[in-house]
N, C-alpha and C. Protein backbone atom coordinates (compact mmCIF):
# COMPACT_ATOMS: atom_id res chain seq x y z
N UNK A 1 -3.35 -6.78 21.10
CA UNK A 1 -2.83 -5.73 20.25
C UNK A 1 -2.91 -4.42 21.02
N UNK A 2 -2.06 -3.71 20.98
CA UNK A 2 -1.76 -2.58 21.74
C UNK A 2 -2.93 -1.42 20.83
N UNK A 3 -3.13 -0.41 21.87
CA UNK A 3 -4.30 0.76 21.46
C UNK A 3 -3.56 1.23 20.07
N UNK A 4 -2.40 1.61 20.04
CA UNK A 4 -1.63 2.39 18.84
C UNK A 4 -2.04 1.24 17.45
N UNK A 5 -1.60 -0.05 18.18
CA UNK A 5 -1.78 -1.00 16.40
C UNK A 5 -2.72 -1.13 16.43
N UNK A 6 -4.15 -1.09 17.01
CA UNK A 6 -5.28 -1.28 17.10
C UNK A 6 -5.59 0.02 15.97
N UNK A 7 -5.48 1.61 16.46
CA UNK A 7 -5.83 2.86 15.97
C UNK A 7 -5.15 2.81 14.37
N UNK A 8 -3.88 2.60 14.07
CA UNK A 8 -3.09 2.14 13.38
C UNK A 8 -4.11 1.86 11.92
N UNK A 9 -4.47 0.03 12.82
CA UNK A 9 -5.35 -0.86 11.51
C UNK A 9 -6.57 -0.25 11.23
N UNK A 10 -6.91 0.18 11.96
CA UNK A 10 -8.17 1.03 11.63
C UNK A 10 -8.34 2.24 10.67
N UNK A 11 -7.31 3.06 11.13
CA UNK A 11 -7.14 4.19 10.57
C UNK A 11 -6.54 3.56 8.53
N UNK A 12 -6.14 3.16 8.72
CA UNK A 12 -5.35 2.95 7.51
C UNK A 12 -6.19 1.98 6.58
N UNK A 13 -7.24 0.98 7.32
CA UNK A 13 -8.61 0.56 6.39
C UNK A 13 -9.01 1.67 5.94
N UNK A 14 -9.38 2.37 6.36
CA UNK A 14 -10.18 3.59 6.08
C UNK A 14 -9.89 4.11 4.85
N UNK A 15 -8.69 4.69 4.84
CA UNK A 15 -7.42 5.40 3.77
C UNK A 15 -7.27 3.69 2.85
N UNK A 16 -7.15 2.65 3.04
CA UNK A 16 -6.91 1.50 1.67
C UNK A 16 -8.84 1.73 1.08
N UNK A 17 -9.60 1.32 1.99
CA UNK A 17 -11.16 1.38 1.95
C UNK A 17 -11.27 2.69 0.32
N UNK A 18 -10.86 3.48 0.51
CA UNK A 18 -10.68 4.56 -0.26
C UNK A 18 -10.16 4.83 -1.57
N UNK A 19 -8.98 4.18 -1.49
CA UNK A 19 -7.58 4.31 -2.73
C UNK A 19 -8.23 3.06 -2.99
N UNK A 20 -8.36 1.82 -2.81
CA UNK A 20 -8.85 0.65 -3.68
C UNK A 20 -9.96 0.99 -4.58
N UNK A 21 -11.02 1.88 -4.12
CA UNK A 21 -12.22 2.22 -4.91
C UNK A 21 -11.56 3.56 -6.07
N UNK A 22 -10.67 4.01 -5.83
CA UNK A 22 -10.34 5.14 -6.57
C UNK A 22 -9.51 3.94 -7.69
N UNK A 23 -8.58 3.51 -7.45
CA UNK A 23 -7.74 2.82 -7.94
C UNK A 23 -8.38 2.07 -8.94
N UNK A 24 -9.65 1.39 -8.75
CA UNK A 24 -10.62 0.54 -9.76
C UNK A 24 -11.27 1.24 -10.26
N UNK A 25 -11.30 2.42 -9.72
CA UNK A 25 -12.41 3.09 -10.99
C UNK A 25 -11.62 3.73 -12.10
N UNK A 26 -10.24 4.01 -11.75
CA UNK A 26 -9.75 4.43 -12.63
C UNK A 26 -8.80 3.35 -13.90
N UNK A 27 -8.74 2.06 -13.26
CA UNK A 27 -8.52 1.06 -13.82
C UNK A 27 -9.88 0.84 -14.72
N UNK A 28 -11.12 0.78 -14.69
CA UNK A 28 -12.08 0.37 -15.23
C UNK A 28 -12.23 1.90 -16.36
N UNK A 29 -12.13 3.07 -15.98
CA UNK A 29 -12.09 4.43 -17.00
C UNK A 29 -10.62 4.15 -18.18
N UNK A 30 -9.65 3.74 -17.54
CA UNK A 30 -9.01 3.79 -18.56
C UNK A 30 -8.70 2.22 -19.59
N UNK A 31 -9.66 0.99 -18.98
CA UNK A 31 -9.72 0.09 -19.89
C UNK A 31 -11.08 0.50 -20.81
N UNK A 32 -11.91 1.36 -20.15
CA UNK A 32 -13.19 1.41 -21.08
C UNK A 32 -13.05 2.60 -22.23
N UNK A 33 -11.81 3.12 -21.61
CA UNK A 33 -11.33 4.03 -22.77
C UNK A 33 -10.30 3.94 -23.66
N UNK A 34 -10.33 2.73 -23.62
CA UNK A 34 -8.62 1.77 -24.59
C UNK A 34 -7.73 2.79 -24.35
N UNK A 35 -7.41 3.34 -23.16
CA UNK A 35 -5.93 3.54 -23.21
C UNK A 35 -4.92 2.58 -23.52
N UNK A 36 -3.94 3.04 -23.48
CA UNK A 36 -3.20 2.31 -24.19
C UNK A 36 -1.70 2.24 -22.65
N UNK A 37 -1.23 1.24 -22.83
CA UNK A 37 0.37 1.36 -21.26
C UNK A 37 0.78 2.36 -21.24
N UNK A 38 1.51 2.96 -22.94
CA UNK A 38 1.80 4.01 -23.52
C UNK A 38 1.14 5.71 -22.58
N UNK A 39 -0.10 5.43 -23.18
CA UNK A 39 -1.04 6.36 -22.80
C UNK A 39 -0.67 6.84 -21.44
N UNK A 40 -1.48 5.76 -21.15
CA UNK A 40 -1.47 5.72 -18.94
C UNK A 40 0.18 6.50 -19.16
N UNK A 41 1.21 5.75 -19.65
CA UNK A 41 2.18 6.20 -18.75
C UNK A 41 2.33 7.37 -19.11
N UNK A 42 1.81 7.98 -20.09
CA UNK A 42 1.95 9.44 -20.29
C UNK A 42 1.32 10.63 -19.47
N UNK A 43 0.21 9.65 -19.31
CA UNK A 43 -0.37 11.03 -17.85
C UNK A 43 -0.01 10.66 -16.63
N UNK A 44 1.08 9.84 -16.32
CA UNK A 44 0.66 9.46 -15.39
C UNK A 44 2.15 10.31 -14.88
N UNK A 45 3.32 10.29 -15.85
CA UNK A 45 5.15 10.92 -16.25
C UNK A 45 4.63 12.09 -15.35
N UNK A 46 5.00 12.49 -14.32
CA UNK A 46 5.29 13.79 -13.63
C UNK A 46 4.20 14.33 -13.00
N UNK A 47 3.48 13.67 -12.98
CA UNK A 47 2.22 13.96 -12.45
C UNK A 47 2.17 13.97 -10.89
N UNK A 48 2.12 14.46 -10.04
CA UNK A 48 2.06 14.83 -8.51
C UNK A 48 0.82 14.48 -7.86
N UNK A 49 0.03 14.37 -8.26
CA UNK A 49 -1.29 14.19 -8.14
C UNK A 49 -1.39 12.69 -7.86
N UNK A 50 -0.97 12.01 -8.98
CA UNK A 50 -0.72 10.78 -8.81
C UNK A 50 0.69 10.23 -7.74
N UNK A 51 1.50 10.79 -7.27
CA UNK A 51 2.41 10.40 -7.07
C UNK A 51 2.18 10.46 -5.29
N UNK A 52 1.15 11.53 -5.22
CA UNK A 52 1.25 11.38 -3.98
C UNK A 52 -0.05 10.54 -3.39
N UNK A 53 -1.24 10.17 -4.73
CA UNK A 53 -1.60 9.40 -4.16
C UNK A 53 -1.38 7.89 -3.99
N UNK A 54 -0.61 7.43 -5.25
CA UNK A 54 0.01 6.23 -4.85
C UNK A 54 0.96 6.24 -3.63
N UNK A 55 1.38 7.02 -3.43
CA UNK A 55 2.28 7.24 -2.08
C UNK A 55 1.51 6.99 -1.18
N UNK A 56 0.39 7.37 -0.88
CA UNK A 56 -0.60 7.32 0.30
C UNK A 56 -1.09 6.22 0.44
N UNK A 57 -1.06 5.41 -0.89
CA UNK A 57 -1.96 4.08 -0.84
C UNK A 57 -0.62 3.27 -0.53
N UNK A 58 0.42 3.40 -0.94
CA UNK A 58 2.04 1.98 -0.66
C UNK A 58 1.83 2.64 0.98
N UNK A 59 1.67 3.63 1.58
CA UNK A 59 2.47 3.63 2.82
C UNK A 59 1.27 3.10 3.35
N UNK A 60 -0.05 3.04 3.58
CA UNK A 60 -1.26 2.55 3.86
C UNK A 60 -1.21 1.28 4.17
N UNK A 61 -0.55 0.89 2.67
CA UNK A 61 -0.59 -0.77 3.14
C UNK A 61 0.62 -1.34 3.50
N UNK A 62 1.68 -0.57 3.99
CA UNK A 62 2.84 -0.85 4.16
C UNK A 62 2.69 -0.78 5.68
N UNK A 63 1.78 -0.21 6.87
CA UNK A 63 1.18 0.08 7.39
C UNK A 63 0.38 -1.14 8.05
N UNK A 64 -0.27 -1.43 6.91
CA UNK A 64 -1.37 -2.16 7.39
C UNK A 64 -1.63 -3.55 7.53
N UNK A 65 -0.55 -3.90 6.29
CA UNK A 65 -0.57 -5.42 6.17
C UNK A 65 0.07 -5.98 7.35
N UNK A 66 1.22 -5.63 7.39
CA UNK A 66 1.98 -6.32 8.61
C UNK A 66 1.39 -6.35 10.26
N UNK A 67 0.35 -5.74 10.18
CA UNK A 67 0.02 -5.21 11.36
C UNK A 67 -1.60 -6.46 11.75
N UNK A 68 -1.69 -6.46 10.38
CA UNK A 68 -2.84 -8.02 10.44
C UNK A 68 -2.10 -9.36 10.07
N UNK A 69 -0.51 -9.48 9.16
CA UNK A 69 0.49 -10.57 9.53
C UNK A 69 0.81 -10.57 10.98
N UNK A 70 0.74 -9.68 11.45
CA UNK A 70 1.09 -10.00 13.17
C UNK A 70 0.04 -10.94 13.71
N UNK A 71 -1.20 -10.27 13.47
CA UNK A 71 -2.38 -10.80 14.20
C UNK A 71 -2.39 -12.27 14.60
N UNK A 72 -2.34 -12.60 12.84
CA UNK A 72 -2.21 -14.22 12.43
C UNK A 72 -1.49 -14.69 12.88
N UNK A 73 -0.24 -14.61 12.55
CA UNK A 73 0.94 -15.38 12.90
C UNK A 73 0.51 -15.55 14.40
N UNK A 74 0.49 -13.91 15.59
CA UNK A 74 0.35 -14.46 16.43
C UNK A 74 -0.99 -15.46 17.21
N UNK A 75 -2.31 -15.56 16.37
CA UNK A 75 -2.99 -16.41 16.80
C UNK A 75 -2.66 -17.89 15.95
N UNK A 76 -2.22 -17.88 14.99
CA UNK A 76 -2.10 -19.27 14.43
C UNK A 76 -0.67 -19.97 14.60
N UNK A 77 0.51 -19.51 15.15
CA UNK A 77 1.60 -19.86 15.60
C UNK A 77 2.02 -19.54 16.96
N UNK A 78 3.03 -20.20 17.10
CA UNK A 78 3.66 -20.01 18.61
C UNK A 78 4.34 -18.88 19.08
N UNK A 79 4.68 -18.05 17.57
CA UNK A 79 5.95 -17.14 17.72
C UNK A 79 5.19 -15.95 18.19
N UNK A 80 6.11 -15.46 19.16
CA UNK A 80 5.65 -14.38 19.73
C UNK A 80 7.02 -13.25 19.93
N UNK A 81 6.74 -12.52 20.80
CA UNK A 81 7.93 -11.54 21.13
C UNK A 81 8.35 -10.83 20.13
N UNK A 82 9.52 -9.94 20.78
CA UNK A 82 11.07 -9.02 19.91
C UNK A 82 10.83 -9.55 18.29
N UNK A 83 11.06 -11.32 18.44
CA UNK A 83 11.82 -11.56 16.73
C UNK A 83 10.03 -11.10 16.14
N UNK A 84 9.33 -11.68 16.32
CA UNK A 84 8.38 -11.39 15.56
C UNK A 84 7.57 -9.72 15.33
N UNK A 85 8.21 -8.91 16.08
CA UNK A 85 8.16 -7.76 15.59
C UNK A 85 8.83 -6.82 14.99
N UNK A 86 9.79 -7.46 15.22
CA UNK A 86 11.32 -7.02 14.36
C UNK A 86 11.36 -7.46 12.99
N UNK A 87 10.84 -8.55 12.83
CA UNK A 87 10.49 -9.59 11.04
C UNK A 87 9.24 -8.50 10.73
N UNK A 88 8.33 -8.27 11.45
CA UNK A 88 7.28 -7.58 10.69
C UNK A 88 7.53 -6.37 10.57
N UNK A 89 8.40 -5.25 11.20
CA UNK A 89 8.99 -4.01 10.69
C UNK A 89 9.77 -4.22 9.63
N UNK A 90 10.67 -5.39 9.62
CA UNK A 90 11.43 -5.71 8.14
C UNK A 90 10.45 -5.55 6.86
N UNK A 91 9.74 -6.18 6.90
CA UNK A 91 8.24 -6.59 6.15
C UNK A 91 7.90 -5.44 5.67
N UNK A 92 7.63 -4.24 6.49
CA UNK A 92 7.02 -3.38 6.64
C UNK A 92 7.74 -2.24 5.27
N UNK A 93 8.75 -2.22 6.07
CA UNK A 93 9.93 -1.64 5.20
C UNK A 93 10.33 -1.91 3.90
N UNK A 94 10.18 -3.33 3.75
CA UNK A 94 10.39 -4.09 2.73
C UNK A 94 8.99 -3.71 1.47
N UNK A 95 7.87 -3.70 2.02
CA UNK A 95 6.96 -3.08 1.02
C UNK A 95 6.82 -1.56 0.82
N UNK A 96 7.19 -1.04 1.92
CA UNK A 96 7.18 0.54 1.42
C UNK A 96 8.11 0.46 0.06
N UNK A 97 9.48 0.19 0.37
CA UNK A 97 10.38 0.31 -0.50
C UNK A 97 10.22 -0.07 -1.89
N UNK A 98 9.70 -0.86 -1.69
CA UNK A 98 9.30 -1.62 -3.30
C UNK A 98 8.17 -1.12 -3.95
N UNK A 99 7.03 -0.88 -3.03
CA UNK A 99 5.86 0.04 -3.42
C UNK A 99 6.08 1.15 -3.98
N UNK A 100 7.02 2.13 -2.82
CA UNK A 100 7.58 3.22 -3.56
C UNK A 100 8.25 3.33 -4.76
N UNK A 101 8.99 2.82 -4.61
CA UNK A 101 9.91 2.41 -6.47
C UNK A 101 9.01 2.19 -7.02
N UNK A 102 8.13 1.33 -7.22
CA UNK A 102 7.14 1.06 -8.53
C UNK A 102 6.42 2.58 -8.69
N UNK A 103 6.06 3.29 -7.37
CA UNK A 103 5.13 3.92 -8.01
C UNK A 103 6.21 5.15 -8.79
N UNK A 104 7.47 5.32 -7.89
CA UNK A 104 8.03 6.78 -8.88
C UNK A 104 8.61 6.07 -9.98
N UNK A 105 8.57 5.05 -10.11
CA UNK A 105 9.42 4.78 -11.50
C UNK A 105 8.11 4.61 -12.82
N UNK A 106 6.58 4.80 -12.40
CA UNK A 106 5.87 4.58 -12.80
C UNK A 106 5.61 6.64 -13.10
N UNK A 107 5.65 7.40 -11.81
CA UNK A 107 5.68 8.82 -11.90
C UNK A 107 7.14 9.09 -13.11
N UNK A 108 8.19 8.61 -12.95
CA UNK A 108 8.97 9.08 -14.15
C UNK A 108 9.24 8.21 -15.30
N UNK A 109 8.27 7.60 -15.97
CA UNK A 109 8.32 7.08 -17.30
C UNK A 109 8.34 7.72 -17.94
C-alpha cells in the first residue's frame, strides 16, 4: 500500500473512530428520549450542523472502506492492477453519492 493510502486509512479511522461514537450516542439520547422519526426529522430539516457532520462521516467512509476492500481483495484474490483500482474508485464514488443523498434528503425533510 502506497504512503498516501496508508496516511489516507489512518487518518480517516480516526475521523469514523469519532462520528461512530457521536452517532450512537445520539442514537441512544434520542431513543431514551422517545423521539419520535417525526421528531428527529424535525431537528434534524435544515440544520447545518448536522449536515456537515454527516457529510464528514459519508466522505470518511467513502474514503475508507474501499481503501481496506483493496487490501483484501488484494491479499485474498489474484486481482491486482489498473481494473482493480478503477472498480474501487467506482465504489468509492458510488458510496459518497448515495451517502450524500441520504444524508441531505434527511437535512431537507
Amino acid at each position: 500500500m502506497s504512503a498516501l493510502l496508508f496516511a489516507a486509512q489512518r487518518l480517516t479511522a480516526f475521523v469514523l473512530a469519532f462520528a461512530v461514537a457521536i452517532h450512537l450516542a445520539t442514537i441512544l439520547y434520542a431513543v431514551h428520549g422517545g423521539l419520535t422519526a417525526g421528531e428527529i426529522l424535525g431537528r434534524t430539516r435544515g440544520n447545518l450542523a448536522f449536515l456537515a457532520f454527516y457529510g464528514l462521516f459519508v466522505a470518511a467512509v467513502s474514503i475508507h472502506a474501499p481503501i481496506g476492500l483493496r487490501n483484501v481483495l488484494r491479499e485474498w484474490t489474484p486481482w491486482r492492477g489498473r481494473s482493480l483500482d478503477v472498480a474501487l474508485l467506482l465504489f468509492a464514488v458510488l458510496l459518497f453519492i448515495l451517502g450524500f443523498r441520504a444524508v441531505y434528503a434527511v437535512f431537507c425533510a
